[in-house]
Protein backbone atom coordinates (compact mmCIF):
# COMPACT_ATOMS: atom_id res chain seq x y z
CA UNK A 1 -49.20 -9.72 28.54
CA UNK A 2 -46.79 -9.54 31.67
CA UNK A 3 -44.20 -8.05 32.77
CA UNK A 4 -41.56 -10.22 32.15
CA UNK A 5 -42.59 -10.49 28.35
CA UNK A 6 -42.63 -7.12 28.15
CA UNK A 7 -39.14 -6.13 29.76
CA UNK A 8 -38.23 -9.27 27.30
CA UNK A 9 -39.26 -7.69 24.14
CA UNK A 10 -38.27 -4.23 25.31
CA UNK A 11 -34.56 -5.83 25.81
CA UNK A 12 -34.76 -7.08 22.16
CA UNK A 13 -35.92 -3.91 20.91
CA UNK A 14 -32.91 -2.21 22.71
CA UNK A 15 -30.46 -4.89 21.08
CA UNK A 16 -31.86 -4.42 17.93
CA UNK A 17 -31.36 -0.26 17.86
CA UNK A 18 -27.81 -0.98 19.44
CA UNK A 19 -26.92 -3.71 16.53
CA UNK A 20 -28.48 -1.53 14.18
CA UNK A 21 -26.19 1.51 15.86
CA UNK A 22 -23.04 -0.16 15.31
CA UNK A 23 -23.66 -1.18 12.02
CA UNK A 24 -24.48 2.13 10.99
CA UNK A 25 -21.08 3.46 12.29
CA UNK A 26 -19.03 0.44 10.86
CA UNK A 27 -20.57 1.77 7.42
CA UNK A 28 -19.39 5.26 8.14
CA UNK A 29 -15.96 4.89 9.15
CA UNK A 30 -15.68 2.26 5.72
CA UNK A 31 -16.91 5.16 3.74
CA UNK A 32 -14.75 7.85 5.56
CA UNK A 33 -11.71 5.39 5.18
CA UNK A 34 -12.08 4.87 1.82
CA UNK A 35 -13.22 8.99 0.47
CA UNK A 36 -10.13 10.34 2.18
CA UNK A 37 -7.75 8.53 -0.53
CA UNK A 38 -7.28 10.37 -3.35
CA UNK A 39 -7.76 9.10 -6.80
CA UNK A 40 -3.64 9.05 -7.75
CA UNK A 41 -2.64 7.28 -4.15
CA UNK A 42 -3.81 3.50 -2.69
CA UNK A 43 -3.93 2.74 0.85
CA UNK A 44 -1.67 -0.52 1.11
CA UNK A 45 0.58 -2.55 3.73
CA UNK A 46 2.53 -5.69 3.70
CA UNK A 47 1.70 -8.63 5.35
CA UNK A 48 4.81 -10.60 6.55
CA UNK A 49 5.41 -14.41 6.63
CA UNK A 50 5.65 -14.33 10.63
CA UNK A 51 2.02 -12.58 10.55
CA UNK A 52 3.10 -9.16 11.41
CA UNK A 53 2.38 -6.58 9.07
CA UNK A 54 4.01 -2.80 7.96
CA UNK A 55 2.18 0.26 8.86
CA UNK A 56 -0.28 1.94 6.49
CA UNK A 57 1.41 3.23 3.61
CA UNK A 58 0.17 6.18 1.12
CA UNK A 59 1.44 5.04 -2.37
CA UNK A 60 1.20 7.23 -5.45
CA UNK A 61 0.23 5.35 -8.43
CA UNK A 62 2.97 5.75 -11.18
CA UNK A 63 0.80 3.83 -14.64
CA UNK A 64 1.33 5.12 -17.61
CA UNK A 65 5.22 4.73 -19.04
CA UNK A 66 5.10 8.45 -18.63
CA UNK A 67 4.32 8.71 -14.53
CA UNK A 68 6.59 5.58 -14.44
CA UNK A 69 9.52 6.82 -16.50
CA UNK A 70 9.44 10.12 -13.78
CA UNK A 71 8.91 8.27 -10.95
CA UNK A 72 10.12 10.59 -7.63
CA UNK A 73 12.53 12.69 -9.60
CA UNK A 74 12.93 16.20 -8.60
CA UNK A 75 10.98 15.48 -5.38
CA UNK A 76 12.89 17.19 -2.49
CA UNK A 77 10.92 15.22 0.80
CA UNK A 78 8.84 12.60 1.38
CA UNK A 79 6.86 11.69 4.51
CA UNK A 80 7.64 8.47 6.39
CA UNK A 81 4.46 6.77 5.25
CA UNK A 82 4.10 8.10 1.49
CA UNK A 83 5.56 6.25 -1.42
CA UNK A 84 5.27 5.38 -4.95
CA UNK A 85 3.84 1.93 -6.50
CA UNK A 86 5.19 1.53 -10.14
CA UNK A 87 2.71 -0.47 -11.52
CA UNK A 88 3.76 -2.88 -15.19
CA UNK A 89 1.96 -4.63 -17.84
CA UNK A 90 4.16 -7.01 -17.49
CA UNK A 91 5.95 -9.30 -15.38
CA UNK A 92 9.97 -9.07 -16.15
CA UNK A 93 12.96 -7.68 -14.61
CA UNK A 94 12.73 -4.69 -13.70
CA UNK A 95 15.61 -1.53 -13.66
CA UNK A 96 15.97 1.78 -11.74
CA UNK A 97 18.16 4.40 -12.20
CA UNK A 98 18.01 7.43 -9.60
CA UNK A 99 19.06 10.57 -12.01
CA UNK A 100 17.60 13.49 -10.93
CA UNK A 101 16.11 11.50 -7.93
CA UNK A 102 17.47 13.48 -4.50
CA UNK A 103 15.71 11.69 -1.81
CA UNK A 104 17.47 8.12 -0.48
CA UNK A 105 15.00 5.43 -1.47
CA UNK A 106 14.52 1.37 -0.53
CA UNK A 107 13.08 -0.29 -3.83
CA UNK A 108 10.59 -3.22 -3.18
CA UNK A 109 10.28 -5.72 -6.26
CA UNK A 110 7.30 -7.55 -5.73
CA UNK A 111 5.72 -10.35 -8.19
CA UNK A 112 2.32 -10.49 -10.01
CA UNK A 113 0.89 -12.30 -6.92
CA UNK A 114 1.94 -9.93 -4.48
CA UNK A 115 5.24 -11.57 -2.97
CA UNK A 116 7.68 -9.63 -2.50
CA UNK A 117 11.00 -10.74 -4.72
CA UNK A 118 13.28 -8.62 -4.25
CA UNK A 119 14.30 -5.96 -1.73
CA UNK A 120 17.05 -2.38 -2.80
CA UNK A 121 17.92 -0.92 0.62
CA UNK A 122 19.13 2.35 1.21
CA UNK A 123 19.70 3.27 -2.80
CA UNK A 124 21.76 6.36 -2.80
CA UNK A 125 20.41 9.34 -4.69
CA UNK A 126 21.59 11.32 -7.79
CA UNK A 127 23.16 7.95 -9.98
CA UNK A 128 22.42 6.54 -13.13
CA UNK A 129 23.78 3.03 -11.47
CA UNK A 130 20.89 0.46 -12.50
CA UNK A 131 19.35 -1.10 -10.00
CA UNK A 132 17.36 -4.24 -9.89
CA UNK A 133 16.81 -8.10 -8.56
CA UNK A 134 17.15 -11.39 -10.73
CA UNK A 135 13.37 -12.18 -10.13
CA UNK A 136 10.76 -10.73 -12.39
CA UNK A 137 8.42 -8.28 -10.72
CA UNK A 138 5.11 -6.62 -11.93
CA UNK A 139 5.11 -3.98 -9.13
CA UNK A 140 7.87 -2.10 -7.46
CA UNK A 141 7.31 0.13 -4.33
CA UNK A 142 9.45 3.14 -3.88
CA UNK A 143 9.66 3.89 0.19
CA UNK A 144 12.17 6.83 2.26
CA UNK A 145 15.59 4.93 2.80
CA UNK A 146 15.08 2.76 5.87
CA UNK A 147 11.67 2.46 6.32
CA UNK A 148 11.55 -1.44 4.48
CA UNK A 149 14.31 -2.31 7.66
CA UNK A 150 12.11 -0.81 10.06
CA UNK A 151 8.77 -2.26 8.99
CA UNK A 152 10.16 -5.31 8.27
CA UNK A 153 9.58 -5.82 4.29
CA UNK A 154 11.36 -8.57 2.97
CA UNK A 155 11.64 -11.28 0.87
CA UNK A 156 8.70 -13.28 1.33
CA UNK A 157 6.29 -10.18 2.69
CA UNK A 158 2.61 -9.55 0.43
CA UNK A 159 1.54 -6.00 -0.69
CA UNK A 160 -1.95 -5.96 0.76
CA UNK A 161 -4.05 -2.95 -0.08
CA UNK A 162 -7.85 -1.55 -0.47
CA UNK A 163 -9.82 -1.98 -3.59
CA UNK A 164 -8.63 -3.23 -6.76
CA UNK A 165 -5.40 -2.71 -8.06
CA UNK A 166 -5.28 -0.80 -11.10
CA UNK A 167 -3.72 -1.90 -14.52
CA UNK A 168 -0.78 -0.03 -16.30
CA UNK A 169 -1.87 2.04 -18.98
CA UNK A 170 0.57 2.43 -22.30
């Protein structure tokens, strides 16, 4: 054998641990990604029409009529990038009242595929004024006042998010 076939197959052996290297990582930082979500929250982000997209959001799962019927109430803060996902069996006009509610909210109304309907900016906390869009939704996503302006949710944007999304329970 000579040299050149040598340094050849030493070159593909070198690939192969580097391929096999990367792959190895990609798998970890999946798995890392995925374990640091905890089972009541869903990584998720919307996708806009223009192809931009929102930043990663932290969404509490509200399922059962129970979590849903609470919703944020009593909460006092909420970070920038945490929210709530209010999550139907059905898809039909939805209503929101903010009683005992204290933190400013924008209310995203998004259908069974995904679209987002309807968009609530800025809803004022601490009223039992209803609160809804003329489109049926399936999903609504509770975000901090301002934040659908600034990451550009809209009419038109899709919910993207990891995994499966779950089913209400009632």
């Amino acid at each position: 054998m000579g040299t050149n076939q040598r340094f050849r197959r030493k070159l593909v052996r070198q690939a192969i641990a580097i391929s096999l290297g990367i792959a190895a990582l990609a798998a970890i930082v999946l798995y890392a990604d995925s374990v640091n979500v905890p089972p009541t929250h869903m990584r998720a982000w919307f996708e806009h029409a223009d192809g931009g997209s929102s930043g990663t959001l932290w969404l509490e799962k509200a399922i059962t009529a129970g979590e849903r019927s609470k919703g944020l109430m009593f909460r006092k803060s909420m970070d920038d990038s945490e929210g709530m996902i209010f999550i139907y069996p059905n898809e039909m006009v939805q209503s929101f009242w903010m009683k005992n509610t204290f933190i400013p909210l924008d209310m995203i109304f998004i259908d069974r595929n995904f679209k987002v309907v309807g968009v609530i900016a800025e809803v004022p906390p601490m009223t039992t004024e209803f609160r809804k869009v003329d489109k049926p939704s399936k999903y609504v996503v509770e975000l901090v006042a301002g934040k659908a302006a600034r990451e550009g949710i809209k009419v038109g944007s899709t919910l993207k998010f990891r995994g499966d999304m779950p089913q209400a329970k009632d």
